[in-house]
C-alpha atoms as a PDB file:
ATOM      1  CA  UNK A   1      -1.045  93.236  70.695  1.00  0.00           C
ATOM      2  CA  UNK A   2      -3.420  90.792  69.351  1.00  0.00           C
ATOM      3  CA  UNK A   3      -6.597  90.774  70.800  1.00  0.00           C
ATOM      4  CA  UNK A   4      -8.327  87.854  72.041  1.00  0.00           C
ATOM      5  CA  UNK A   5     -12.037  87.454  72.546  1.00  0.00           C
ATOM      6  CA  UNK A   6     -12.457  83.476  72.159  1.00  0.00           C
ATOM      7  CA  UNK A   7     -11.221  82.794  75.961  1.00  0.00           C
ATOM      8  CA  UNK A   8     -11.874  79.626  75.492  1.00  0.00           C
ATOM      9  CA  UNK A   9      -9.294  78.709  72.577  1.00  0.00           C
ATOM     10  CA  UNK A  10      -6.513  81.181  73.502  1.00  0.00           C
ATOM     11  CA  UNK A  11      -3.872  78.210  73.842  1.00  0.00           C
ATOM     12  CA  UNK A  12      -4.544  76.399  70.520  1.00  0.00           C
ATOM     13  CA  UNK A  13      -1.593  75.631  69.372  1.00  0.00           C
ATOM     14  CA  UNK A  14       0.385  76.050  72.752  1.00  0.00           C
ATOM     15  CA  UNK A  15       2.159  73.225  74.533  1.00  0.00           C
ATOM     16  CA  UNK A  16       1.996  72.987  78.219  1.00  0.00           C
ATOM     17  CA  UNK A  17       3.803  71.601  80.875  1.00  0.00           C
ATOM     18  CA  UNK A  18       2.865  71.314  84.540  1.00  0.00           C
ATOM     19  CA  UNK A  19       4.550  69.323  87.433  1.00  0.00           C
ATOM     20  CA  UNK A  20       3.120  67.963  89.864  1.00  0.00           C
ATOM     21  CA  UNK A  21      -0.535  67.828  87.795  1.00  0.00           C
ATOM     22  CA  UNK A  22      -2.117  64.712  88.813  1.00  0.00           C
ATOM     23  CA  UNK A  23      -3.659  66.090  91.955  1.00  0.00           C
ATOM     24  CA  UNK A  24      -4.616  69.206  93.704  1.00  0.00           C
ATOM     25  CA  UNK A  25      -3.589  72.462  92.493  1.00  0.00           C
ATOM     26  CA  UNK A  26      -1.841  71.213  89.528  1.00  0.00           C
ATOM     27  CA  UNK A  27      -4.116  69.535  88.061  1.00  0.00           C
ATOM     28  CA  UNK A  28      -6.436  72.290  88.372  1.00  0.00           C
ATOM     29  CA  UNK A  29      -4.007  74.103  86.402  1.00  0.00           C
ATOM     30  CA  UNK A  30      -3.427  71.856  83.968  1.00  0.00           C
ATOM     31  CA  UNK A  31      -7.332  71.034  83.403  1.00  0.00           C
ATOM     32  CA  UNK A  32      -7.529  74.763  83.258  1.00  0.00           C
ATOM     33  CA  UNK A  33      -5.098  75.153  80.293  1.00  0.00           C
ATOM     34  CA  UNK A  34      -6.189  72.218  78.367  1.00  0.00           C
ATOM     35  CA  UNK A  35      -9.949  73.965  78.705  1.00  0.00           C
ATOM     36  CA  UNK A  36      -8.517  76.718  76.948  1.00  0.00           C
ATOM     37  CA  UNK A  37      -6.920  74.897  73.983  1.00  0.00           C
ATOM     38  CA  UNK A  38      -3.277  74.030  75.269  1.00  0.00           C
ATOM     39  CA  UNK A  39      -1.950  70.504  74.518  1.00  0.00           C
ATOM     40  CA  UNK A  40      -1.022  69.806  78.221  1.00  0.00           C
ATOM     41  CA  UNK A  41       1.984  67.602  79.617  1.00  0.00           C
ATOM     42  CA  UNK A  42       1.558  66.256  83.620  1.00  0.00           C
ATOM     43  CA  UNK A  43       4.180  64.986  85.518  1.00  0.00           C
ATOM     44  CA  UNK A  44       4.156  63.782  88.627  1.00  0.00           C
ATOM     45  CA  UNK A  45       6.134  60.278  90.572  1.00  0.00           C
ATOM     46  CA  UNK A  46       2.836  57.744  90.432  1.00  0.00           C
ATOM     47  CA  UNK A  47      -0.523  58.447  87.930  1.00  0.00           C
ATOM     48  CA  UNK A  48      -3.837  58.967  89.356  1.00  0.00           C
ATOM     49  CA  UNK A  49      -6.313  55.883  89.736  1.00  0.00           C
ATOM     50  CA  UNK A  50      -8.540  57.967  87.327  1.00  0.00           C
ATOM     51  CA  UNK A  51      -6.467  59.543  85.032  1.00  0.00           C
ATOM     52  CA  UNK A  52      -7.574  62.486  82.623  1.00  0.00           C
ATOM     53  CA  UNK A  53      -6.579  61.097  79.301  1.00  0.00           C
ATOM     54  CA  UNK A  54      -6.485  64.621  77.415  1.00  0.00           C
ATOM     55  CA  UNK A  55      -3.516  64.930  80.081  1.00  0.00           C
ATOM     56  CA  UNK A  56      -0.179  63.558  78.491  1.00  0.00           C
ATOM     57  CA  UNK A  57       1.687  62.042  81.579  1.00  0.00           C
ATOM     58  CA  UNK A  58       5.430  61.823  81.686  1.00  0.00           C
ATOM     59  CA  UNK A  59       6.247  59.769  85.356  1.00  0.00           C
ATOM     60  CA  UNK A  60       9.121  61.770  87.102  1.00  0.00           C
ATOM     61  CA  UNK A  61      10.872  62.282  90.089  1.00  0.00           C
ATOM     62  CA  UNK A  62      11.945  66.212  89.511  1.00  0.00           C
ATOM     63  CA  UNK A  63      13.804  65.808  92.729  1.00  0.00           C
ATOM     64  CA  UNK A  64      16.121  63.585  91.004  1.00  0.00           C
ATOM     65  CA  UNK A  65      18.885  65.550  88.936  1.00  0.00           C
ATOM     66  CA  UNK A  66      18.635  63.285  85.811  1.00  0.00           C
ATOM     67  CA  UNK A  67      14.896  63.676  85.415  1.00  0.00           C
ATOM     68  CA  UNK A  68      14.608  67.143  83.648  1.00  0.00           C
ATOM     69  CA  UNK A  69      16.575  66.172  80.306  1.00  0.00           C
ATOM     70  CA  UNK A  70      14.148  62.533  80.370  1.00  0.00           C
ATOM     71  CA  UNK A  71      11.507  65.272  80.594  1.00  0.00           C
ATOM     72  CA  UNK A  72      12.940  67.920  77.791  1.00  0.00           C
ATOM     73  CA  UNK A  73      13.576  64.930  75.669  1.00  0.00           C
ATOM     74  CA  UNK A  74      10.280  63.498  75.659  1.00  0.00           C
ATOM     75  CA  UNK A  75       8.725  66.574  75.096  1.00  0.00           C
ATOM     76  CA  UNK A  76      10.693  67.787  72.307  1.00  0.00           C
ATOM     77  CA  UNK A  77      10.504  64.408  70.168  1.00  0.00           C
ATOM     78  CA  UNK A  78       6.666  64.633  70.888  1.00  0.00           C
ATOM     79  CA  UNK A  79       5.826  68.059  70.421  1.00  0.00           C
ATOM     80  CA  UNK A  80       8.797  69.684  68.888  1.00  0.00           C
ATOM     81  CA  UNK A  81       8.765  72.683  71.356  1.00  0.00           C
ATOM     82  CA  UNK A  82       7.005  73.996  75.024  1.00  0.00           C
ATOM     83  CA  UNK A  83       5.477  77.025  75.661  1.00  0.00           C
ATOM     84  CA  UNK A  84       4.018  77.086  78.449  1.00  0.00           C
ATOM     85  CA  UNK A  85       5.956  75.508  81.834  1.00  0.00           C
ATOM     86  CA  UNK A  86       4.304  75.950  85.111  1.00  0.00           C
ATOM     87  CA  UNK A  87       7.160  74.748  87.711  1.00  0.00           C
ATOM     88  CA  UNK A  88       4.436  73.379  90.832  1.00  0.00           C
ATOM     89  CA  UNK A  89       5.717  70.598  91.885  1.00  0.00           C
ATOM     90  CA  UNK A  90       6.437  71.348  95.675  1.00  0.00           C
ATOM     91  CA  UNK A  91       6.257  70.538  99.125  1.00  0.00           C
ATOM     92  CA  UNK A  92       7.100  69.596 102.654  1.00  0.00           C
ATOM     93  CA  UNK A  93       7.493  66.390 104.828  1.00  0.00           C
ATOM     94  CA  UNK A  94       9.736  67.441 107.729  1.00  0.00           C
ATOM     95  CA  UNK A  95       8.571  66.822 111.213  1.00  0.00           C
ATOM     96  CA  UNK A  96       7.323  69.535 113.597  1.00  0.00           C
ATOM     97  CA  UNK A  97       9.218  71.384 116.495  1.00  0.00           C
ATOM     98  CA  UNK A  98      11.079  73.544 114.892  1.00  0.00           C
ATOM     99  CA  UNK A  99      15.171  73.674 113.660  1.00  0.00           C
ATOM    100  CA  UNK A 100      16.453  71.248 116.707  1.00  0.00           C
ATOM    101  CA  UNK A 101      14.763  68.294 114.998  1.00  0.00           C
ATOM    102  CA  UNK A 102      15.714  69.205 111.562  1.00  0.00           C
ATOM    103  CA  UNK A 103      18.524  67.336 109.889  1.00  0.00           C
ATOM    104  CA  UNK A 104      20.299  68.285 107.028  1.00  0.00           C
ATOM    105  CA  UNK A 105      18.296  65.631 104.982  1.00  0.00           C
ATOM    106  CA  UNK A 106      15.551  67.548 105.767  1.00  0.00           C
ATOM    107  CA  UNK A 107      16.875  70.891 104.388  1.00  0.00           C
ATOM    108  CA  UNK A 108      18.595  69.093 101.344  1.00  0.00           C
ATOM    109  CA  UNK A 109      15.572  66.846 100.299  1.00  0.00           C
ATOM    110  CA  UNK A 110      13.063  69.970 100.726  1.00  0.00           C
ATOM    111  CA  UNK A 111      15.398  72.495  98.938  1.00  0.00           C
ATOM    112  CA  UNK A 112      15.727  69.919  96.132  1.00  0.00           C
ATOM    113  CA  UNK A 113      12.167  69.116  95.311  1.00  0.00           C
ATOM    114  CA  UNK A 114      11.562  73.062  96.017  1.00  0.00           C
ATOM    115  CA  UNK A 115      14.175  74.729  94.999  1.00  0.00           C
ATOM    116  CA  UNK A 116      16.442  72.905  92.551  1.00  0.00           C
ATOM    117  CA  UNK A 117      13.731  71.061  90.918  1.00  0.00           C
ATOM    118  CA  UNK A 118      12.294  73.920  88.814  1.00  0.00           C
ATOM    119  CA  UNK A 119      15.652  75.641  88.358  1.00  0.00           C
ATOM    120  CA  UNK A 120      16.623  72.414  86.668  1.00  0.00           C
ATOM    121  CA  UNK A 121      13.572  72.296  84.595  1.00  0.00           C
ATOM    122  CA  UNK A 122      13.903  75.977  83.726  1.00  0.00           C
ATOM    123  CA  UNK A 123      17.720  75.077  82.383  1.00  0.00           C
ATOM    124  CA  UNK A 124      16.588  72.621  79.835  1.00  0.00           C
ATOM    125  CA  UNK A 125      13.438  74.194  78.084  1.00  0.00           C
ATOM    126  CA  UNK A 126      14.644  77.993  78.774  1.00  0.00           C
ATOM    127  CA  UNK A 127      17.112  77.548  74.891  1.00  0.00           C
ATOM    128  CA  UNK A 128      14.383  76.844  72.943  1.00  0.00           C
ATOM    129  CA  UNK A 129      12.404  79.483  74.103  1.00  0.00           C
ATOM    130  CA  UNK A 130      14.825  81.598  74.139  1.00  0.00           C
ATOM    131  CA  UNK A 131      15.632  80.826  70.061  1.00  0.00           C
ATOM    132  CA  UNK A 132      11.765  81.014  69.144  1.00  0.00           C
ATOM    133  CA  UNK A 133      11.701  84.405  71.379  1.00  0.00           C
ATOM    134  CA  UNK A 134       8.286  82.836  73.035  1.00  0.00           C
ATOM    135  CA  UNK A 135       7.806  81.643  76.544  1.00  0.00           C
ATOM    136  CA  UNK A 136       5.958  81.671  79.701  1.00  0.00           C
ATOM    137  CA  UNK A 137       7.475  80.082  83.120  1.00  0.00           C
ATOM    138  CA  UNK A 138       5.193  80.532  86.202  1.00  0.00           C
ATOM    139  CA  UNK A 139       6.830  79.103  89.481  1.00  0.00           C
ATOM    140  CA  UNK A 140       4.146  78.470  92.375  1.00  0.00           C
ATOM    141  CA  UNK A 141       5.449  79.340  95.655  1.00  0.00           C
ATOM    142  CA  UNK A 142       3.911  80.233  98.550  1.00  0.00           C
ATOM    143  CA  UNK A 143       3.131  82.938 101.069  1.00  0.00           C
ATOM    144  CA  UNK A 144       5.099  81.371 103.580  1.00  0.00           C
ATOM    145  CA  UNK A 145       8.578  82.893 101.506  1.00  0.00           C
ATOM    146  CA  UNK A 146       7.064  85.658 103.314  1.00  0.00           C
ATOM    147  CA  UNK A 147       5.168  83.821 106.651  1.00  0.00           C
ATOM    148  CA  UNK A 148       7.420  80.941 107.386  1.00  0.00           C
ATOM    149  CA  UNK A 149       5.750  78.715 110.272  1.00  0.00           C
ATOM    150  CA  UNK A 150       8.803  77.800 111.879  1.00  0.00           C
ATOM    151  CA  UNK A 151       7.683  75.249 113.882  1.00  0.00           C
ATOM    152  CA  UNK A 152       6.817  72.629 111.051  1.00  0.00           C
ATOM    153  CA  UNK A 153       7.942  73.964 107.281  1.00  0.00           C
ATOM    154  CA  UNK A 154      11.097  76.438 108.153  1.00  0.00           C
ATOM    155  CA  UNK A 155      13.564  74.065 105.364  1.00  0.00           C
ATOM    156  CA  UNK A 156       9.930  74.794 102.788  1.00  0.00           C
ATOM    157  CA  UNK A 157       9.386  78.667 103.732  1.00  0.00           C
ATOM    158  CA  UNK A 158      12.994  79.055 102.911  1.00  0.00           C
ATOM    159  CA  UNK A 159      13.083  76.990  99.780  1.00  0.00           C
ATOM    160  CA  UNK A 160      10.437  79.068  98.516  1.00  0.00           C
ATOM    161  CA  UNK A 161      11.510  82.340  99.171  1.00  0.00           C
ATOM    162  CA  UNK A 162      14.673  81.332  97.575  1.00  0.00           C
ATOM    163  CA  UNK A 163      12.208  80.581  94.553  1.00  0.00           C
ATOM    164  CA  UNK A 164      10.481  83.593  94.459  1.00  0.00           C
ATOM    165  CA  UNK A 165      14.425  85.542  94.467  1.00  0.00           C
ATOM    166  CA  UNK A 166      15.600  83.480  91.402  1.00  0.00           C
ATOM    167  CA  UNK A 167      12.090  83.815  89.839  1.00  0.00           C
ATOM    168  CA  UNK A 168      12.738  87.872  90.027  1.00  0.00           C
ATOM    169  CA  UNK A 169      16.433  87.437  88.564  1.00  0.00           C
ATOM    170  CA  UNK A 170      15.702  85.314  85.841  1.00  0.00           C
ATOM    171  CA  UNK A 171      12.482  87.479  84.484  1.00  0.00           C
ATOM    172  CA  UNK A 172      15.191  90.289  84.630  1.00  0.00           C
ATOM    173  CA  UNK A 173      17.525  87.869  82.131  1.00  0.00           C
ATOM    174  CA  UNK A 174      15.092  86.867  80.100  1.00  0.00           C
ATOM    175  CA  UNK A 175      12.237  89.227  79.524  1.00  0.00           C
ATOM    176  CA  UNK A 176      14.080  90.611  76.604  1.00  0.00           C
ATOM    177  CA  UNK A 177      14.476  87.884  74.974  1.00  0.00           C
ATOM    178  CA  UNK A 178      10.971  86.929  74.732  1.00  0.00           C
ATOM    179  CA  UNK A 179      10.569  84.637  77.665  1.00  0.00           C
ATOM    180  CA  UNK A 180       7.911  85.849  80.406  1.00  0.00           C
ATOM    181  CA  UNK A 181       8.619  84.660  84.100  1.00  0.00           C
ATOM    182  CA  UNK A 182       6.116  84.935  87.238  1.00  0.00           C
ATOM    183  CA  UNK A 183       5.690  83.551  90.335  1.00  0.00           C
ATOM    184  CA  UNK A 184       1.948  82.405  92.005  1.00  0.00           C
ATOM    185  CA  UNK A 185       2.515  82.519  95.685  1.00  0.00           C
ATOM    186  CA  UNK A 186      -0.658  80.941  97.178  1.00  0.00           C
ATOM    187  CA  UNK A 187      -1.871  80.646 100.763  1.00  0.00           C
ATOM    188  CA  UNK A 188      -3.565  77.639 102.257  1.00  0.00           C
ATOM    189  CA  UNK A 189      -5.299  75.365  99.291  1.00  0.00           C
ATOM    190  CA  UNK A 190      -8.119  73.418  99.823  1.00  0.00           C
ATOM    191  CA  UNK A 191      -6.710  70.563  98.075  1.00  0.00           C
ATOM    192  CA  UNK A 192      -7.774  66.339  98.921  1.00  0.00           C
ATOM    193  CA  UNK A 193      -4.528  66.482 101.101  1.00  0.00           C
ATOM    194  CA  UNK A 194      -5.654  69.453 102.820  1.00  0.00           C
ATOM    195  CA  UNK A 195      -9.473  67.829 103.652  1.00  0.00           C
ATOM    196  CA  UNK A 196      -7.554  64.983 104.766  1.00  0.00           C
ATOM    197  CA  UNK A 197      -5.404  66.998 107.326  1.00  0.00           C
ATOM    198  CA  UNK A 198      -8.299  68.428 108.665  1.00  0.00           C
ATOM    199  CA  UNK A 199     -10.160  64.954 108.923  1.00  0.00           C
ATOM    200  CA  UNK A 200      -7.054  64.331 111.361  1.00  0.00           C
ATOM    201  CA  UNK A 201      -7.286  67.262 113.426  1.00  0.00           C
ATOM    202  CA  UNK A 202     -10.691  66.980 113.664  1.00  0.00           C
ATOM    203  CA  UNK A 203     -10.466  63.583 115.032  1.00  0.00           C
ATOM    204  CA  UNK A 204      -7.214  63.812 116.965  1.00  0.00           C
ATOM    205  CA  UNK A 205      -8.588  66.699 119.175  1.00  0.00           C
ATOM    206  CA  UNK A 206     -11.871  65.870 118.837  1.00  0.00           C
ATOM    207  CA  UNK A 207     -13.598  68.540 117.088  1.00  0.00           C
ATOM    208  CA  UNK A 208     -15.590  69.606 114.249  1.00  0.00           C
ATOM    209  CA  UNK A 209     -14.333  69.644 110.407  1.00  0.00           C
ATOM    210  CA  UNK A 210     -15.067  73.661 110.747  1.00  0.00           C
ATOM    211  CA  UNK A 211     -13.241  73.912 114.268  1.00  0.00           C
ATOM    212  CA  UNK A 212     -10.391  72.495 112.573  1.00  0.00           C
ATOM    213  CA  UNK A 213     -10.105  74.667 109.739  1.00  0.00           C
ATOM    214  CA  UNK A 214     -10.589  77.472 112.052  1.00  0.00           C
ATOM    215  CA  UNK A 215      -7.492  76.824 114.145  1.00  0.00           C
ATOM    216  CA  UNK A 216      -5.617  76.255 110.474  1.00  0.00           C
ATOM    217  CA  UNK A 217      -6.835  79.222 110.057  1.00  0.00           C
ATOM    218  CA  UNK A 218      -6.038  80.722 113.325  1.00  0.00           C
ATOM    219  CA  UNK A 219      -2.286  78.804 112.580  1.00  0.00           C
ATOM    220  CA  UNK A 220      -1.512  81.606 109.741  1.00  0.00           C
ATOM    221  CA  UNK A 221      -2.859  84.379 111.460  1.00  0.00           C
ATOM    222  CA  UNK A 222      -6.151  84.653 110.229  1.00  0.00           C
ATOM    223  CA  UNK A 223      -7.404  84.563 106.632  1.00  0.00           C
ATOM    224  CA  UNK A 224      -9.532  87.741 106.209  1.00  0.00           C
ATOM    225  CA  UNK A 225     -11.698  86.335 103.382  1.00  0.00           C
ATOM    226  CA  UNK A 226     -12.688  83.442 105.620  1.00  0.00           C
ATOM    227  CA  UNK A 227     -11.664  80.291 103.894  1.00  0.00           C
ATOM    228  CA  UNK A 228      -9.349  78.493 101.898  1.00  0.00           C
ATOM    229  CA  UNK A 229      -8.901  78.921  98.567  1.00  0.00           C
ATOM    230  CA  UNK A 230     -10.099  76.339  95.438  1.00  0.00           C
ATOM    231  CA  UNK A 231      -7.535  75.028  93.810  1.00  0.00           C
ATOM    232  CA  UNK A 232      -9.399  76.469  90.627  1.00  0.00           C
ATOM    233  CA  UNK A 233      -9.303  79.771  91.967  1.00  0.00           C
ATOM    234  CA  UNK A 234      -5.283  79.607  92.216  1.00  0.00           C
ATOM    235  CA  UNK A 235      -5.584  77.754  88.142  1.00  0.00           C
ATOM    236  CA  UNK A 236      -7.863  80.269  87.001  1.00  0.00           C
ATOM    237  CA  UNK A 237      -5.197  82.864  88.133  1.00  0.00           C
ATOM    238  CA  UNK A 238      -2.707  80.839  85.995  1.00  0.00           C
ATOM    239  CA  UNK A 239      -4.694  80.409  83.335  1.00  0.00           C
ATOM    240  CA  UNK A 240      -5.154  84.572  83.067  1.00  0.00           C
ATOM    241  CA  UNK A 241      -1.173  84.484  83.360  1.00  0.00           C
ATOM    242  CA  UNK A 242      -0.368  82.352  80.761  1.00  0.00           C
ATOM    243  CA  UNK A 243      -2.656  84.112  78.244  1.00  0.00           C
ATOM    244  CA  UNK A 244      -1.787  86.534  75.572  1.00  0.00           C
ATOM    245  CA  UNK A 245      -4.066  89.202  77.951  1.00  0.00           C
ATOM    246  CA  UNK A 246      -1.562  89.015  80.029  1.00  0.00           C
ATOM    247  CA  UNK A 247       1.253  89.909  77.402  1.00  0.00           C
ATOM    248  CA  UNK A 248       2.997  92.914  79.402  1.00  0.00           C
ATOM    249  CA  UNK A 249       3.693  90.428  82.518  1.00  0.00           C
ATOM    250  CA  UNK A 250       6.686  89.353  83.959  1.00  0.00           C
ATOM    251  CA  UNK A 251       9.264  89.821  86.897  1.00  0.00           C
ATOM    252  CA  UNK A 252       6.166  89.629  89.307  1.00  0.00           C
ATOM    253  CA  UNK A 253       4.692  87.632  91.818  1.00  0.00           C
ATOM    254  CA  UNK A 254       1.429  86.932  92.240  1.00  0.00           C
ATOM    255  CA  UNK A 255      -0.152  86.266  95.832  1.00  0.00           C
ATOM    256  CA  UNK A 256      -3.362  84.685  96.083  1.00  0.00           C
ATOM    257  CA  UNK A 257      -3.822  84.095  99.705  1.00  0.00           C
ATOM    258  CA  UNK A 258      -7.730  85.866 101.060  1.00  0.00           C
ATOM    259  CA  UNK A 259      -5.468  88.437 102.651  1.00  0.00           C
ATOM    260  CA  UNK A 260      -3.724  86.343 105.041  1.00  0.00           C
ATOM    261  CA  UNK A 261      -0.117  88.246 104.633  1.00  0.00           C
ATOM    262  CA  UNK A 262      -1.139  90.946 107.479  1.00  0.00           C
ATOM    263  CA  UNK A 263       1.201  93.736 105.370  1.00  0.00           C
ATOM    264  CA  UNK A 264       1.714  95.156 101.817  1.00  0.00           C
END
């Protein structure tokens, strides 16, 4: 195995793609890679206001089926190949109080952008990999494939742990052939939407910023390290993934959550 010591180049010459980078977590992650050398791809629907121009940004709906081959093709005529794909686009928007209010547009537009998104993106970057016998996937999930809240995200617990299941089957496929595959499964991210949400609670009920992140926190059970995590604590995880020090990885996931899953 080659050994690196120059942390901060190990990507040169790699070619990165992250969804969903033009905010929170993914953009962490894809600040994180460029820091180490990577040229990095971003897609997400709409660009930021401030816009990181190392970032090459491809606009895409991944929740649309046609999207991934606009994707693939861009990439490809621009860069020839991809490396590095970090499937993180994700999320929920279905209403609280639990499977009586949820409508089957609500499962089929959460499985989509959670689900079928990155197993679309996989499809169309996974030959060329596959031919140059190099390639790292990393899906981000999320703890709740293991601690679904089912009062508000039960269509996005599902959707993930459905990730994290085809994440394990397709390391099995194609580990052998060169092609790495993990999973990140994060709890609760300190992300602008999260600061936002607990600007609401704390003004809804009439409380403090830290009272509301306490009764988030209360929410999951309890986080035993105390907080939230950084969104560059979840990238710098990624980053370490993606690297050639971690060389002899795949078929795993990864859970970086303070100890809020109560069991092993």
């Amino acid at each position: 195995m080659e050994k690196i010591t120059d942390y901060q180049n190990e990507l040169s010459g790699k070619v990165a793609l992250v969804t969903g980078g033009t905010k929170g977590t993914g953009r962490a992650i894809a600040e994180r890679l460029q820091n180490a050398g990577a040229k990095v791809i971003i897609t997400a629907r709409t660009e930021l206001e401030n816009p990181n121009p190392d970032l090459h940004f491809i606009p895409a709906d991944l929740s649309r089926q046609d999207s991934s081959e606009k994707i693939a093709s861009i990439v490809f005529e621009k860069y020839g190949k991809l490396d590095i794909l970090i499937n993180n686009m994700g999320g929920s928007e279905t209403p609280a109080g639990g499977f009586s209010v949820l409508t089957d547009a609500h499962w089929e537009e959460t499985i989509q952008t959670n689900l079928l998104a990155p197993v679309r993106l996989d499809k169309v970057f996974l030959p060329k990999m596959i031919a140059n016998k190099s390639g790292i996937i990393i899906h981000i999930a999320s703890i709740q494939a293991k601690l679904p809240l089912y009062d508000s995200t039960l269509p996005y617990a599902a959707a993930k742990a459905g990730l994290v299941n085809y994440s394990k089957g397709l390391s099995k496929e194609v580990s052998s052939k060169g092609v790495r595959v993990l999973t990140i499964s994060p709890g609760w991210i300190m992300t602008e939407a999260s600061k936002r949400m607990m600007e609401r609670i704390s003004n809804s009920n009439k409380i403090s910023l830290k009272e509301a992140e306490e009764s988030v926190m209360t929410a999951l059970g309890g986080i035993p390290f105390g907080r939230a995590a950084m969104p560059e604590e979840v990238a710098e995880l990624a980053g370490f993934l993606v690297s050639p020090r971690a060389g002899y990885l795949t078929g795993t996931d990864f859970v970086i959550d303070g100890g809020t899953i109560p069991t092993i």
